[in-house]
C-alpha atoms as a PDB file:
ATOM      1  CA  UNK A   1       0.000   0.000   0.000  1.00  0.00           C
ATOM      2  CA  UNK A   2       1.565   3.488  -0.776  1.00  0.00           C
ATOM      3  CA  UNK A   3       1.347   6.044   1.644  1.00  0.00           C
ATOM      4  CA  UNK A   4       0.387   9.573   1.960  1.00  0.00           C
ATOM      5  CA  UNK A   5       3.185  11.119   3.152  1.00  0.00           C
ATOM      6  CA  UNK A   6       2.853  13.901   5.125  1.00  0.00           C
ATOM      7  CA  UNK A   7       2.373  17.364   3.272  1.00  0.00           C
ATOM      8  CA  UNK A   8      -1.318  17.665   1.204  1.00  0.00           C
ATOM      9  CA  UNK A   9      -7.836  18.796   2.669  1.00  0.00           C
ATOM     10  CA  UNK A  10     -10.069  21.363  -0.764  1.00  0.00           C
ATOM     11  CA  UNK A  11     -10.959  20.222   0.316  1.00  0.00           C
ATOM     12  CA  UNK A  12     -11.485  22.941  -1.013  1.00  0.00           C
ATOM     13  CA  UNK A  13      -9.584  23.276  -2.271  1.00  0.00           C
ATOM     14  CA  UNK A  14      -8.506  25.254  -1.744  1.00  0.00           C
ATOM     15  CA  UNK A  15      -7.540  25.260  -0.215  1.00  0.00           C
ATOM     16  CA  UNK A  16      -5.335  27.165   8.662  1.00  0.00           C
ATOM     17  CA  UNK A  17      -4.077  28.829  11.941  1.00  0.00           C
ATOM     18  CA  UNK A  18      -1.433  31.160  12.383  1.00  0.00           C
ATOM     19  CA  UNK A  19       0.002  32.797  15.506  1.00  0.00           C
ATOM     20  CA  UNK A  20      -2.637  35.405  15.208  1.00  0.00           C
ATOM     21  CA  UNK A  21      -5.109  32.928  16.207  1.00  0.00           C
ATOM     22  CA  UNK A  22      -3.630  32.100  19.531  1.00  0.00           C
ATOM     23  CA  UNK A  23      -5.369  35.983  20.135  1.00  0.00           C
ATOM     24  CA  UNK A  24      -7.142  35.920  23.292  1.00  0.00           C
ATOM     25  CA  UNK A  25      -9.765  32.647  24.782  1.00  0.00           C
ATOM     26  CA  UNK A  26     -12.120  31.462  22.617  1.00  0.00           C
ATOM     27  CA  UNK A  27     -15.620  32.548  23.065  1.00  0.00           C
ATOM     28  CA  UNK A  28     -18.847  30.476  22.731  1.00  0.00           C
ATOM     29  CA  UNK A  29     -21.505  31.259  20.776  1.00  0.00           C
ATOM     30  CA  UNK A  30     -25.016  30.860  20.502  1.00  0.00           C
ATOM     31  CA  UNK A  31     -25.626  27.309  18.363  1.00  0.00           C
ATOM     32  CA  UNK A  32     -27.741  29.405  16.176  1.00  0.00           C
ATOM     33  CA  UNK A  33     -24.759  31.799  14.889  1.00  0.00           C
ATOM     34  CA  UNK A  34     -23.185  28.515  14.136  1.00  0.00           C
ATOM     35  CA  UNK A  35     -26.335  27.326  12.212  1.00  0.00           C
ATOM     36  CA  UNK A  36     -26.395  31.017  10.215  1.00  0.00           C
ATOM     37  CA  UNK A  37     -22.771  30.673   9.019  1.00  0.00           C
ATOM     38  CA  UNK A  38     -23.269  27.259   8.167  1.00  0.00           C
ATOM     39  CA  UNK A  39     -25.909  28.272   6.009  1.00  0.00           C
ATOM     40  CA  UNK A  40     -23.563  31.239   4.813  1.00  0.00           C
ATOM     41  CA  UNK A  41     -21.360  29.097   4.152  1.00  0.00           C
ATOM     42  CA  UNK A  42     -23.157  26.698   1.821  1.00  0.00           C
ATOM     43  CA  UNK A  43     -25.036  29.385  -0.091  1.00  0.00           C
ATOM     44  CA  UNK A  44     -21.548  31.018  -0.767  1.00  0.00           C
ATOM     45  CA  UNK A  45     -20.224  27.721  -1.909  1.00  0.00           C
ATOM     46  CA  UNK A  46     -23.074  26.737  -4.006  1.00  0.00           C
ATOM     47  CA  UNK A  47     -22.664  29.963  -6.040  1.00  0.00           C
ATOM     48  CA  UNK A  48     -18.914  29.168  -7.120  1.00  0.00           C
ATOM     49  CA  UNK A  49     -19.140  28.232 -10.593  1.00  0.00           C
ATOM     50  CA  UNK A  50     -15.058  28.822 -11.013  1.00  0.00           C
ATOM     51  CA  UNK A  51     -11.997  30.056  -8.232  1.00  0.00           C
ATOM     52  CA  UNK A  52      -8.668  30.904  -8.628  1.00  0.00           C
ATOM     53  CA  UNK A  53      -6.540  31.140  -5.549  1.00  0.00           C
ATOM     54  CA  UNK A  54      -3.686  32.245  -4.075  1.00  0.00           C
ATOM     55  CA  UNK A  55      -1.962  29.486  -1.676  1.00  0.00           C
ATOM     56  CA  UNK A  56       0.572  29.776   0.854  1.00  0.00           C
ATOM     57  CA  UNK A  57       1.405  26.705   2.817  1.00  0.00           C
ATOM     58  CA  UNK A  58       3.242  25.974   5.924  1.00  0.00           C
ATOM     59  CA  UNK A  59       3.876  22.374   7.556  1.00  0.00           C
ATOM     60  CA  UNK A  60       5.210  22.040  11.284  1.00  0.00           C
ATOM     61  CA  UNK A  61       6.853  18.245  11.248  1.00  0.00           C
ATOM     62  CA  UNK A  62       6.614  17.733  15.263  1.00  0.00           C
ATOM     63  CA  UNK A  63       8.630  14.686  14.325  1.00  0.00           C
ATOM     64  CA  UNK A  64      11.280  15.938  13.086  1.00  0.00           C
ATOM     65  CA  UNK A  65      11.193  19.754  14.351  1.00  0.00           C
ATOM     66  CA  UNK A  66      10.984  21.289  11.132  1.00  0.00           C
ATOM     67  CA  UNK A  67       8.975  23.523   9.411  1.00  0.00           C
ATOM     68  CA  UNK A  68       8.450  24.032   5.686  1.00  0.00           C
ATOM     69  CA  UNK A  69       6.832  26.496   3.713  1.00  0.00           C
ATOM     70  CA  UNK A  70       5.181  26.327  -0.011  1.00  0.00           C
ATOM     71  CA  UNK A  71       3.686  28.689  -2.196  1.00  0.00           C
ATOM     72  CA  UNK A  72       1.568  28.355  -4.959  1.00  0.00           C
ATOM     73  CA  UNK A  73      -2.267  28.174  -6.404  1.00  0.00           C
ATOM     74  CA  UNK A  74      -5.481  26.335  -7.196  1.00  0.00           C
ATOM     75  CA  UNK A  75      -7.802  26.501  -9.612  1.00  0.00           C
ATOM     76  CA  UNK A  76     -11.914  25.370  -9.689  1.00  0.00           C
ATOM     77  CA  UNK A  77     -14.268  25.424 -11.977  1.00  0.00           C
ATOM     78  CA  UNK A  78     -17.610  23.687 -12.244  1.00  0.00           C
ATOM     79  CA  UNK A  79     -18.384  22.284 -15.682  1.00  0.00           C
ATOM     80  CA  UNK A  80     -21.852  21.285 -16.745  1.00  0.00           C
ATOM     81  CA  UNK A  81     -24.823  21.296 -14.740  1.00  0.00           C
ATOM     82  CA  UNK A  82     -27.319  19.293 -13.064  1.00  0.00           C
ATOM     83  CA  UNK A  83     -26.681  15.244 -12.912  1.00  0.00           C
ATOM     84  CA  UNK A  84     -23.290  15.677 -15.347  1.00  0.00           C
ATOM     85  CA  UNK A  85     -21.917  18.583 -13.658  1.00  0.00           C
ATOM     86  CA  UNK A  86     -18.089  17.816 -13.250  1.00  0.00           C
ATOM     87  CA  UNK A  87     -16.393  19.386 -10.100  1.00  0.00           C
ATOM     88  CA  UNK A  88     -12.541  20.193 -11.900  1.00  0.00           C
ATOM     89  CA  UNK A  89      -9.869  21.104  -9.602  1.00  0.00           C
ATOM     90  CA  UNK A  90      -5.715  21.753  -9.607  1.00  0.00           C
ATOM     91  CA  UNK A  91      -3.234  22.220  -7.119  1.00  0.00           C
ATOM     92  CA  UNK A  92       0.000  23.312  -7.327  1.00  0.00           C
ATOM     93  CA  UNK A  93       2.562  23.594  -4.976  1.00  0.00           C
ATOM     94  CA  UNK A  94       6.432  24.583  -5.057  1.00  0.00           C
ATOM     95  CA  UNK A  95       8.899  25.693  -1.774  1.00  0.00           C
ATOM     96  CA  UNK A  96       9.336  29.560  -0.702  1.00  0.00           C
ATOM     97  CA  UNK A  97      12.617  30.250  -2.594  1.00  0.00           C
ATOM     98  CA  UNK A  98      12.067  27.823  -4.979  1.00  0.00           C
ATOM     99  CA  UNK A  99      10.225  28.589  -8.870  1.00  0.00           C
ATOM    100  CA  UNK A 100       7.289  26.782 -10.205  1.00  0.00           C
ATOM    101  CA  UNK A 101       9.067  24.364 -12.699  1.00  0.00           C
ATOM    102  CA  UNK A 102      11.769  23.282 -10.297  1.00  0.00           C
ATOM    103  CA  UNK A 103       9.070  21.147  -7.981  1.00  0.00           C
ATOM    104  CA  UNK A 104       6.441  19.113  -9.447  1.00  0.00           C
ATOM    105  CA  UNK A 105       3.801  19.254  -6.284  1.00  0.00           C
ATOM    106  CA  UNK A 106       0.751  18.996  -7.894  1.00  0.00           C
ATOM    107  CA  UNK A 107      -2.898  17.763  -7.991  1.00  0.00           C
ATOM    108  CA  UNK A 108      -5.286  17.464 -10.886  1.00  0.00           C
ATOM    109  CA  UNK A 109      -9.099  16.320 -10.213  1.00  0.00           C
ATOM    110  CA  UNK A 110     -10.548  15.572 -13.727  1.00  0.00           C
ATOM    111  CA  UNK A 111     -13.877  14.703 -12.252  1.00  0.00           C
ATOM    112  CA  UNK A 112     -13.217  10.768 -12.603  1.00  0.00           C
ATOM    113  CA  UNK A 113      -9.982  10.730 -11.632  1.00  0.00           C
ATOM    114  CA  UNK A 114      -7.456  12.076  -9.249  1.00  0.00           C
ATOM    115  CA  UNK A 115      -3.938  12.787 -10.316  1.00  0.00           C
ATOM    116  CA  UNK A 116      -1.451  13.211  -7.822  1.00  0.00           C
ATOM    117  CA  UNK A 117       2.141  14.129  -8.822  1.00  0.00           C
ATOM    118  CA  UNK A 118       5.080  12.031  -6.891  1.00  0.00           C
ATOM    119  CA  UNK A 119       8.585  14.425  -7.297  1.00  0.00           C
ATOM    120  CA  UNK A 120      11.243  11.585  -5.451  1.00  0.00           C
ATOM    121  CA  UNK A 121       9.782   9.064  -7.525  1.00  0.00           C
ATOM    122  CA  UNK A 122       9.061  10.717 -10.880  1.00  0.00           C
ATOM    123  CA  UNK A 123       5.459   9.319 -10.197  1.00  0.00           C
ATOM    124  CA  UNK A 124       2.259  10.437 -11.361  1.00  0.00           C
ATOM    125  CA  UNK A 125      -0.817   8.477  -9.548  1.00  0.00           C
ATOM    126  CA  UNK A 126      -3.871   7.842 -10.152  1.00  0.00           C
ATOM    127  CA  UNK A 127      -7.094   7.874  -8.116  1.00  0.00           C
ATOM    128  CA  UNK A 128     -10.133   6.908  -9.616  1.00  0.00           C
ATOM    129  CA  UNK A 129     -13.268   8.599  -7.576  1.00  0.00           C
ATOM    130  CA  UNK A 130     -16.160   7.447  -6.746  1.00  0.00           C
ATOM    131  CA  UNK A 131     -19.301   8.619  -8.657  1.00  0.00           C
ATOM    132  CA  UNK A 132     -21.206  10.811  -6.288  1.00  0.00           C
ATOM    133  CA  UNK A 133     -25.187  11.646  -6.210  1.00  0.00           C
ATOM    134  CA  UNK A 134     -26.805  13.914  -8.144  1.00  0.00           C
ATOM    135  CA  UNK A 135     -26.252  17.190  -7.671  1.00  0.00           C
ATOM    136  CA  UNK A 136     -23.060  16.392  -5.174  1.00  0.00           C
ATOM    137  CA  UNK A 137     -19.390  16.122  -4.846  1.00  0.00           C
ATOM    138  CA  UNK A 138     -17.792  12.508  -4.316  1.00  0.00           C
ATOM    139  CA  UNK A 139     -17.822  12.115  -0.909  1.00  0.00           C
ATOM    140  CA  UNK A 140     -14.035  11.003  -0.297  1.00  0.00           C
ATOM    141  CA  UNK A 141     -12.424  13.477  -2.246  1.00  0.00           C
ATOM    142  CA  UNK A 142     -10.905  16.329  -1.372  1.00  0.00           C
ATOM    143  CA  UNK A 143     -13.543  18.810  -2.239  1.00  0.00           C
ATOM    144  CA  UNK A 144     -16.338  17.297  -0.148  1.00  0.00           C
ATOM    145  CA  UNK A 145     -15.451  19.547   2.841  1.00  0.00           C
ATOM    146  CA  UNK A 146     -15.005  22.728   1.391  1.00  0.00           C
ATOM    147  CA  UNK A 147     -16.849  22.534  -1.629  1.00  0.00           C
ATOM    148  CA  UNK A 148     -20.093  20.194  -1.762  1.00  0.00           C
ATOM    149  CA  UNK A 149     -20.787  19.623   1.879  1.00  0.00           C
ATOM    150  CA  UNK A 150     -24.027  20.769   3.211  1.00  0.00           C
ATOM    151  CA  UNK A 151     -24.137  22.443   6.516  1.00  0.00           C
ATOM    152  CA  UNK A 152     -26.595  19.559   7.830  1.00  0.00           C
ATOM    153  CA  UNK A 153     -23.820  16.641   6.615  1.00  0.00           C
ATOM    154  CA  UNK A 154     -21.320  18.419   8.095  1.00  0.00           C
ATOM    155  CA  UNK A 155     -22.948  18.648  11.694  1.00  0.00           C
ATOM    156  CA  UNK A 156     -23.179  15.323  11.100  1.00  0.00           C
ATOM    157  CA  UNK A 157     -19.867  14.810  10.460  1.00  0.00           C
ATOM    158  CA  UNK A 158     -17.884  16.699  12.796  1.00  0.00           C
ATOM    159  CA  UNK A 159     -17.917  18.516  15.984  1.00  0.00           C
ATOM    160  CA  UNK A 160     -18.411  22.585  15.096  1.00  0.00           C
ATOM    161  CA  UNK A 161     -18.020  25.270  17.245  1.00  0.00           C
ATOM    162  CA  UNK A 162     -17.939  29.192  15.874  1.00  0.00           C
ATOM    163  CA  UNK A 163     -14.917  29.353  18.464  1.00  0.00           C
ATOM    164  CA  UNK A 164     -14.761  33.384  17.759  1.00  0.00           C
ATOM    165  CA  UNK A 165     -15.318  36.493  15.368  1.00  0.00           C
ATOM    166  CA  UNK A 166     -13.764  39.841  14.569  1.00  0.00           C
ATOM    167  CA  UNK A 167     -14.530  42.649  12.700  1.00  0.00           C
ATOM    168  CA  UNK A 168     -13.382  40.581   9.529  1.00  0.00           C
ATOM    169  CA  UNK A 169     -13.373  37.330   9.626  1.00  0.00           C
ATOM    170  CA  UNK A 170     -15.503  34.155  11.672  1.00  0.00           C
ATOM    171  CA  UNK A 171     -13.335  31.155  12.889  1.00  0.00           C
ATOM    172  CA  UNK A 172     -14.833  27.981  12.975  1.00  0.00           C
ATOM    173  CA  UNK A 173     -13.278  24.615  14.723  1.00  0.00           C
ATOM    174  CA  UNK A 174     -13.803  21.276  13.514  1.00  0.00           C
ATOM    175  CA  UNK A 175     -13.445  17.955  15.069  1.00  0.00           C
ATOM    176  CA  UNK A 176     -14.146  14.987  13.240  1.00  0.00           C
ATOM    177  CA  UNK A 177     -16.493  12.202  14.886  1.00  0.00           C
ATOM    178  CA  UNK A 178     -15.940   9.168  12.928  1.00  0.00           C
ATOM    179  CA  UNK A 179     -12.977   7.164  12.905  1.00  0.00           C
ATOM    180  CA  UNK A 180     -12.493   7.368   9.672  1.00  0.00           C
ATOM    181  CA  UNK A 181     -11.814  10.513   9.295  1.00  0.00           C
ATOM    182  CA  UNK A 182      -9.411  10.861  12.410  1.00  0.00           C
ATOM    183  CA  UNK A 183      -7.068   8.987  10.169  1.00  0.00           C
ATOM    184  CA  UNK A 184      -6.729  12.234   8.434  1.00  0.00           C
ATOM    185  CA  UNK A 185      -6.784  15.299  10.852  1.00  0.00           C
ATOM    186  CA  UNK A 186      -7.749  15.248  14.446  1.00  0.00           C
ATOM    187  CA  UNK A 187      -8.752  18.801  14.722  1.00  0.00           C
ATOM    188  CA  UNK A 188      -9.142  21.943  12.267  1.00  0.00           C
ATOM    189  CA  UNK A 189     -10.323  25.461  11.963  1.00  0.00           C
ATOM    190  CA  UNK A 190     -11.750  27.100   8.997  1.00  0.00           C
ATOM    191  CA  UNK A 191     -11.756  30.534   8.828  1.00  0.00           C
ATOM    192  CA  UNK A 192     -14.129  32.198   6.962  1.00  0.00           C
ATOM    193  CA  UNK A 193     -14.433  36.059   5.373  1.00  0.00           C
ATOM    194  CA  UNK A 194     -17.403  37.312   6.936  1.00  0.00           C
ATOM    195  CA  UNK A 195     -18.429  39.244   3.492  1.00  0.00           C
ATOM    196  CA  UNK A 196     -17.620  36.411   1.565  1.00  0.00           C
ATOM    197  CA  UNK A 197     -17.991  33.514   3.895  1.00  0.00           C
ATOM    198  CA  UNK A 198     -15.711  32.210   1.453  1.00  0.00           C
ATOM    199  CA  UNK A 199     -12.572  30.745   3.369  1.00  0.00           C
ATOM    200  CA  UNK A 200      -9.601  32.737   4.448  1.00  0.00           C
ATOM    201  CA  UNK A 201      -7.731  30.176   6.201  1.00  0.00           C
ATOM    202  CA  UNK A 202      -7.243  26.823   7.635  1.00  0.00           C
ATOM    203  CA  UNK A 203      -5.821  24.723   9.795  1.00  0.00           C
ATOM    204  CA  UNK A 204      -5.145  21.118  10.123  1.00  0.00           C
ATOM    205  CA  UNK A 205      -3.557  18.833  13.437  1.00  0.00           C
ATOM    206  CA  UNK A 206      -2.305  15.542  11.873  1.00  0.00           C
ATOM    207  CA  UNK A 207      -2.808  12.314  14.215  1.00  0.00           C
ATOM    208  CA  UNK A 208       1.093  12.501  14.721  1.00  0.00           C
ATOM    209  CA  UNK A 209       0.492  16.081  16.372  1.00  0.00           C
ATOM    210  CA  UNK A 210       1.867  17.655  12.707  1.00  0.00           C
ATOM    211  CA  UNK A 211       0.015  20.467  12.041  1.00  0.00           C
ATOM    212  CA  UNK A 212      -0.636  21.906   8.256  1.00  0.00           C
ATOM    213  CA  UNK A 213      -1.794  25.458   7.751  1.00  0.00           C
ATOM    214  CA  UNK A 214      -3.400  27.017   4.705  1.00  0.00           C
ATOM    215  CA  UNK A 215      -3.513  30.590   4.164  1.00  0.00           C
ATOM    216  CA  UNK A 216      -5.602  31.968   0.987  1.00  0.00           C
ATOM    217  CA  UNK A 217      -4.931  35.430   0.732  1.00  0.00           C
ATOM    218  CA  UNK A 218      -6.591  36.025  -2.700  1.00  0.00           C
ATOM    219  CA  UNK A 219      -9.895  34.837  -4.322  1.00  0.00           C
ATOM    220  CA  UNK A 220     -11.199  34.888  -7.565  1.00  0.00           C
ATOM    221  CA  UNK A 221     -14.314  33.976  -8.500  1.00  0.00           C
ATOM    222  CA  UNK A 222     -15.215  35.829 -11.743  1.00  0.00           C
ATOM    223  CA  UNK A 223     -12.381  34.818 -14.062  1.00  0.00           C
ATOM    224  CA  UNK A 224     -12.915  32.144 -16.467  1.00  0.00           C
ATOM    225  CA  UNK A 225     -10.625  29.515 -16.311  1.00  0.00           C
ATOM    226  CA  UNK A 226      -9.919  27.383 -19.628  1.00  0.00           C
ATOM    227  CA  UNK A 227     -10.725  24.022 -19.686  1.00  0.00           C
ATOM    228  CA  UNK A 228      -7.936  22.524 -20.889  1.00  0.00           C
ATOM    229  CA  UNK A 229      -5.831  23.470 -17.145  1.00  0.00           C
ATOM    230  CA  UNK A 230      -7.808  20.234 -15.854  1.00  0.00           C
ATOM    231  CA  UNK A 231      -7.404  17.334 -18.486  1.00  0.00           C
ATOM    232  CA  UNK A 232      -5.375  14.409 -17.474  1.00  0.00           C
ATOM    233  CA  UNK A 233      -1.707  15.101 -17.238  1.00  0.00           C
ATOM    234  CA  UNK A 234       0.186  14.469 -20.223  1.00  0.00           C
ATOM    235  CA  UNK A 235       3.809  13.103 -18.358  1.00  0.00           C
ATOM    236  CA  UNK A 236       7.397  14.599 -19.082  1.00  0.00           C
ATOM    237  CA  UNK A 237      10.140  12.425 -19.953  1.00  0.00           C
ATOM    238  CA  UNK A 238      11.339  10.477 -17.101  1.00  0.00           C
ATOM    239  CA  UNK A 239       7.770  10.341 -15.354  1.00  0.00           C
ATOM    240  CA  UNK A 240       5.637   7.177 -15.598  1.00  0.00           C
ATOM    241  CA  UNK A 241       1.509   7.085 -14.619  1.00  0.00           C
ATOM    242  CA  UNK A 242       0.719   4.975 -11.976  1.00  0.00           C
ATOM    243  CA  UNK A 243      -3.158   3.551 -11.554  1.00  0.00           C
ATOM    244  CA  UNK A 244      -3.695   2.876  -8.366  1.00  0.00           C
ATOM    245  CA  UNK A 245      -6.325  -0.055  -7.712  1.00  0.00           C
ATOM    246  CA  UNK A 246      -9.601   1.435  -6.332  1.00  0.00           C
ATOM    247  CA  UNK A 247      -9.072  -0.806  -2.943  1.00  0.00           C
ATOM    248  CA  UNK A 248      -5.530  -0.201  -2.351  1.00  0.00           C
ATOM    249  CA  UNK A 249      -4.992   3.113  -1.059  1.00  0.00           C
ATOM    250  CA  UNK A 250      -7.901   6.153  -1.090  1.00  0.00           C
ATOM    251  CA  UNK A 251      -7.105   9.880  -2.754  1.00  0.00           C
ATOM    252  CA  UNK A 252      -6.384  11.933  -0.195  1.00  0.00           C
ATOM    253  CA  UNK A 253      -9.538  13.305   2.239  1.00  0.00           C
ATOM    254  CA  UNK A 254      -7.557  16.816   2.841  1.00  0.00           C
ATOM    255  CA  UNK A 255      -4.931  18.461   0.813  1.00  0.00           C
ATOM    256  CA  UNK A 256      -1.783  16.793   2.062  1.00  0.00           C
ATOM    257  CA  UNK A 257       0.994  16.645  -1.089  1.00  0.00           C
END
C-alpha cells in the first residue's frame, strides 16, 4: 500500500491557523450563529461556478522539528450542470525560494480521476473517484469539505463550534467524529471572510500532532478559467503514470501533497 506522506484537505480546495489565532480565549456562541454561518457558508459555496486562488502553505513536522513552507495556487471550476456537472480542480505547490518548474507538487481532479504528482519518484498516480449523487461532490475526495458539503452533513460529520469572530473574519473549529476521518486530521479550523464567507484560512492537526496550515490570501471567483488546465496530465520524460487499484490506497480526504 503506498502512503500519503505527510504534506497535502479542498478540500477545497482550496484550499489554517497562524500565531494570530492564539489571540485571546475562545468565546462560545449561541448554536444558532453557528447554524447562520453554516448556512452562509453553503449558499456562498453553491454559487462558485469557477476560483482561482492564491496558496501559501506551511507544515510544522513535530517529528522531526521542522517547518516548511510552499507557495503556490489552485484553480476550480464547475463544468456542466445538473446530474453531469463535473467538479474540476488543480493544485499546485512549489517551496518559498524555490520557482514553479523546479518542484512538481501537484494535484489534478478531472472529475473521474485524481492525479497526484510524486517528485522523489518521478510518479504520477492515479485515483479513480467514486461517482457521487446527483447534484453532489464525491464524498471522499478532497472537495467534499469545502466545496459540496451541506451544513446539515457536516454537523453530522464533525464537531463545530464558531470558536470566535472579529470585525473581519468568523473562525470555525472542527473535530471529526468518525474514525475514519481521524485517520486524516484530528482537529481543524476554517476561517471564513465574513463578506464572503468564502474561506480565508485553515488549519489542520495531523494524528502525529503535525500540524498543516493554509492561508488563501486572494480569491477569484469571476475569471474564467480554460478548460484545458484540468485534463489528465500528459507526463514529461522520465515520469511514468501509476493507476492505483480502487481498494488499495484512497485519494487523499484533505490536501496533504
Amino acid at each position: 500500500m503506498r502512503t500519503r506522506p505527510f504534506g497535502l484537505t479542498l478540500t477545497t480546495l482550496f484550499l489554517v491557523r497562524t500565531v494570530a489565532f492564539a489571540q485571546g480565549p475562545a468565546q462560545p456562541a449561541p448554536a444558532a450563529k453557528l447554524d447562520d454561518c453554516m448556512k452562509n457558508w453553503e449558499a456562498a459555496m453553491l454559487k462558485v461556478q469557477v476560483l482561482t486562488a492564491e496558496l501559501g502553505r506551511i507544515e510544522k513536522d513535530t517529528t522531526f522539528n521542522r517547518t516548511a513552507k510552499f507557495t503556490g495556487f489552485a484553480q476550480y471550476t464547475k463544468a456542466g450542470s445538473g446530474t453531469t456537472a463535473l467538479n474540476l480542480a488543480r493544485l499546485k505547490m512549489w517551496p518559498v525560494g524555490k520557482t514553479e518548474a523546479e518542484f512538481k507538487d501537484q494535484f489534478i481532479c478531472t472529475g473521474a480521476f485524481l492525479y497526484r504528482y510524486a517528485p522523489d519518484t518521478k510518479e504520477v498516480l492515479a485515483y479513480e473517484l467514486p461517482k457521487p449523487e446527483a447534484g453532489k461532490v464525491a464524498e471522499d475526495n478532497f472537495l467534499s469539505f469545502l466545496f459540496g458539503m451541506r451544513a446539515d452533513e457536516a454537523k453530522k460529520r464533525y464537531d463545530l463550534k464558531l470558536s470566535r469572530e472579529d470585525e473581519w473574519y468568523v473562525y470555525i473549529d472542527v473535530v471529526p467524529k468518525f474514525a475514519a476521518d481521524k485517520v486524516d486530521f484530528l482537529r481543524a479550523q476554517v476561517v471564513l471572510n465574513k463578506k464572503t464567507f468564502l474561506p480565508r484560512q485553515l488549519w489542520f492537526e495531523q494524528p502525529n500532532g503535525s500540524e498543516m496550515t493554509w492561508d488563501i490570501p486572494r480569491l477569484d471567483d469571476k475569471t474564467p478559467i480554460k478548460r484545458d488546465v484540468f485534463d489528465a496530465p500528459k507526463l514529461e520524460a522520465g515520469w511514468k503514470l501509476v493507476r492505483v487499484p480502487r481498494n488499495a490506497d484512497a485519494p487523499p480526504k484533505v490536501i496533504r501533497p
